[in-house]
Each structure stands twice: as C-alpha cells, then as structure tokens.
N, C-alpha and C. Protein backbone atom coordinates (compact mmCIF):
# COMPACT_ATOMS: atom_id res chain seq x y z
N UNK A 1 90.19 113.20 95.31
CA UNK A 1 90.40 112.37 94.13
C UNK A 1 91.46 111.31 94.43
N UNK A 2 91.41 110.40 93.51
CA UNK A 2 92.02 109.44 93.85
C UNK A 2 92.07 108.21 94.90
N UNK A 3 90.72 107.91 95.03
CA UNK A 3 89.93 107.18 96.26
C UNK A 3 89.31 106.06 95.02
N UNK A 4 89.26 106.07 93.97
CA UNK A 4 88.34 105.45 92.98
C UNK A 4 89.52 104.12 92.73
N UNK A 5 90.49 104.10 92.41
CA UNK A 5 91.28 102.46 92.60
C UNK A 5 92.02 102.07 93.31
N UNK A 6 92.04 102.51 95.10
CA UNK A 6 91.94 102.00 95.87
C UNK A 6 90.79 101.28 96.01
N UNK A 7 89.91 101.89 96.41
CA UNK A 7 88.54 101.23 96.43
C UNK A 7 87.95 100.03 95.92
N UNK A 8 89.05 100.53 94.39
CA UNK A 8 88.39 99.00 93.52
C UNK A 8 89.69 98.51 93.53
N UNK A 9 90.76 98.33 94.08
CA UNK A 9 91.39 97.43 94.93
C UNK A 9 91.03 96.44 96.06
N UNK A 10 90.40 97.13 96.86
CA UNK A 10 89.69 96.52 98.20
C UNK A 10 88.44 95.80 97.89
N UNK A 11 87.63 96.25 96.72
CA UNK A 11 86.26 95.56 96.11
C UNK A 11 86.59 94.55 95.46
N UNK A 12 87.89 94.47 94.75
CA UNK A 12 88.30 93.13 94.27
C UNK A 12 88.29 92.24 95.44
N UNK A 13 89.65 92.21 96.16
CA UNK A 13 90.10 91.87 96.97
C UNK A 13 88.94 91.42 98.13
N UNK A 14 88.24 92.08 98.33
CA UNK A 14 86.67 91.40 99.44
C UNK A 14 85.69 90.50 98.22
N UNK A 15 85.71 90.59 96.80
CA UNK A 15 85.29 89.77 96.30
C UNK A 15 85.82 88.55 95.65
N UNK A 16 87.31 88.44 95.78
CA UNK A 16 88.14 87.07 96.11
C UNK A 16 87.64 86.11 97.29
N UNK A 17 87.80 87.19 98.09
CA UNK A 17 87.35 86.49 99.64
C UNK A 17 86.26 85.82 100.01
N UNK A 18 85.18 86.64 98.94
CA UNK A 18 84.03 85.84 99.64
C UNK A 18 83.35 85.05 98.36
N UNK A 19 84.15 85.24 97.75
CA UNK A 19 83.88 83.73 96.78
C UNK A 19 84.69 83.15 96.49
N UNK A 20 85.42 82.62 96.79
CA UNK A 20 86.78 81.98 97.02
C UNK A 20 86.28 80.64 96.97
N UNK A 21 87.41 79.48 96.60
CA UNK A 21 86.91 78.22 96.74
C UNK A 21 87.00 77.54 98.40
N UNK A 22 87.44 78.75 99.06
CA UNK A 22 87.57 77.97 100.64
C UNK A 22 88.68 77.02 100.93
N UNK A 23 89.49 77.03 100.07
CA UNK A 23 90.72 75.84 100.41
C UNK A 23 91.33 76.25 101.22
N UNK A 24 91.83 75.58 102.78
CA UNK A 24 92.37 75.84 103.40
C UNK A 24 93.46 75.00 103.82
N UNK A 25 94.55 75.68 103.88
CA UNK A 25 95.94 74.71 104.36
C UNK A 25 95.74 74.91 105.94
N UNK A 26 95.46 73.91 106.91
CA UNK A 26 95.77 73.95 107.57
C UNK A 26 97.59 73.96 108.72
N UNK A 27 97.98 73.47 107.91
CA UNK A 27 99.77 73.31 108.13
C UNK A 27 99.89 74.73 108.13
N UNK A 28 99.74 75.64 107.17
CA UNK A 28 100.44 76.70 106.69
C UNK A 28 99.54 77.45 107.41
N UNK A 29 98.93 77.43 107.98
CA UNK A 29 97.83 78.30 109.18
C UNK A 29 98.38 77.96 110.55
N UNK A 30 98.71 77.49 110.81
CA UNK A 30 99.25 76.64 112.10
C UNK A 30 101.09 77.04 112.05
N UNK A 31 101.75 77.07 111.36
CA UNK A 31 103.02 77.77 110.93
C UNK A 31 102.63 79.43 110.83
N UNK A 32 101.89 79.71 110.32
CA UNK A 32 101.99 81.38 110.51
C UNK A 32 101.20 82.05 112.10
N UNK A 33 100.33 81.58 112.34
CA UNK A 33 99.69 81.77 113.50
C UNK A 33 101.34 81.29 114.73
N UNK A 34 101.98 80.21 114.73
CA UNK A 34 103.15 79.84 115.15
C UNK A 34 104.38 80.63 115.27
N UNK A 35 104.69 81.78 114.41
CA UNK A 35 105.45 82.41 113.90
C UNK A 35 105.69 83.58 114.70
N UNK A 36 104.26 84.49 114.67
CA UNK A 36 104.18 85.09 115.45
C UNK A 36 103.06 85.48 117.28
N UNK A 37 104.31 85.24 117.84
CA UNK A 37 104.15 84.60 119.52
C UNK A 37 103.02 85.92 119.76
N UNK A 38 102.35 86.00 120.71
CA UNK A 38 101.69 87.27 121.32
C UNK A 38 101.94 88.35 121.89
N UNK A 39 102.16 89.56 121.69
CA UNK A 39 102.39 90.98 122.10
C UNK A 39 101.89 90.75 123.58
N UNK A 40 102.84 91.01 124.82
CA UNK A 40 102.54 90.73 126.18
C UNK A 40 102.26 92.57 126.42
N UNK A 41 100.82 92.25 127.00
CA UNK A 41 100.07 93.62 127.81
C UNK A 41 100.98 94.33 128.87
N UNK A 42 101.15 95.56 128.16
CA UNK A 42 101.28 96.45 128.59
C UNK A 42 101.14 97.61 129.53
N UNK A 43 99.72 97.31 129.65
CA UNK A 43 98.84 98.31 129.58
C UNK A 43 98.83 98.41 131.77
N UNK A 44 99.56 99.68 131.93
CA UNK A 44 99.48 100.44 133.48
C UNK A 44 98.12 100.76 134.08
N UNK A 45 97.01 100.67 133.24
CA UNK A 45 95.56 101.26 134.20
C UNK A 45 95.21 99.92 135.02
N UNK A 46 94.91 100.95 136.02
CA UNK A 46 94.44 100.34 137.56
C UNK A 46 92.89 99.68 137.21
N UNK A 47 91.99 98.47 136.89
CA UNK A 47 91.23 98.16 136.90
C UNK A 47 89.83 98.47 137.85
N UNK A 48 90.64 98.33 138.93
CA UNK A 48 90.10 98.29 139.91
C UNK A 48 89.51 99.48 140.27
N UNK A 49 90.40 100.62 139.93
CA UNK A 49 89.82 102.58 140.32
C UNK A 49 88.59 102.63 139.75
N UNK A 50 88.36 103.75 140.95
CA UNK A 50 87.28 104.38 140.46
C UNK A 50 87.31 105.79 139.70
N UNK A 51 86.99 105.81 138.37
CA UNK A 51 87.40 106.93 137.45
C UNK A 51 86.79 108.07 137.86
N UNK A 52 85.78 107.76 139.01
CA UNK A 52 84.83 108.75 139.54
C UNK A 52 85.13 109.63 140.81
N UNK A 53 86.24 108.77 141.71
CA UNK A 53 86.47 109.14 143.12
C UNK A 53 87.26 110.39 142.89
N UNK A 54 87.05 111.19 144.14
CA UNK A 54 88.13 112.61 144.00
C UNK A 54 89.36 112.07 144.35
N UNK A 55 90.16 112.83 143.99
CA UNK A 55 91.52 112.51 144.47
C UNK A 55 92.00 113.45 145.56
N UNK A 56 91.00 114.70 145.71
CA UNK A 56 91.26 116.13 146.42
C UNK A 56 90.71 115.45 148.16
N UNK A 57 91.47 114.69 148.70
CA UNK A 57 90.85 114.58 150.44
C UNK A 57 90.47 115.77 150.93
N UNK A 58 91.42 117.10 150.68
CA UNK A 58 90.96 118.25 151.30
C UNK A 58 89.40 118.80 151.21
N UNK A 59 89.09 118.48 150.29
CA UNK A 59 87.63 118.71 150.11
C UNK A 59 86.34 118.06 150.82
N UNK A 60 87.02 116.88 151.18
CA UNK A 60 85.79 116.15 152.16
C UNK A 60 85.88 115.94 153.57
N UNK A 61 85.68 117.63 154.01
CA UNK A 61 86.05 117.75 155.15
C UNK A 61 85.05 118.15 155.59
C-alpha cells in the first residue's frame, strides 16, 4: 500500500512532459549542463582479458 500517489505523482509529472508547450531556454540549458563538469572513469577492468582464459598454468601441462 501506498504505491497509489506516488504513482499519480509520476503520471502527472510524465503528463506535464509530454504535453508541455516545449519552451526551451537554451542559456539556462547550457548553464546547467556547464555546472556540472563530468564524473572521470574509474573503472580498473582490463578490456582487453579474456574472462574465459584459466588463470591455473599448472593445469596445462
């Protein structure tokens, strides 16, 4: 319970959106997109591996 006005929170809110008059500030799109710079990747996985290869040499003997 309690899923019923959220819901019709979000059903409003997607039906603002898509009937909306479309006015767009470009300035104020260009200032917020500006604002915040890009989260620099993180991310340690090896591209290149193979997720498949053994890692056990002893075995391929």
């Amino acid at each position: 319970m309690g899923r019923g006005r959220a819901k019709a929170k979000q059903t409003k809110v997607a039906r603002e959106l898509k009937y909306s008059s479309g006015s767009l500030d470009p300035d104020r799109l260009k200032a917020e997109l500006a604002a915040s710079p890009p989260a620099p990747s993180t991310s340690t996985v090896d591209v290149d591996a193979d997720p498949y290869a053994d890692d056990d040499e002893d075995d391929a003997r």
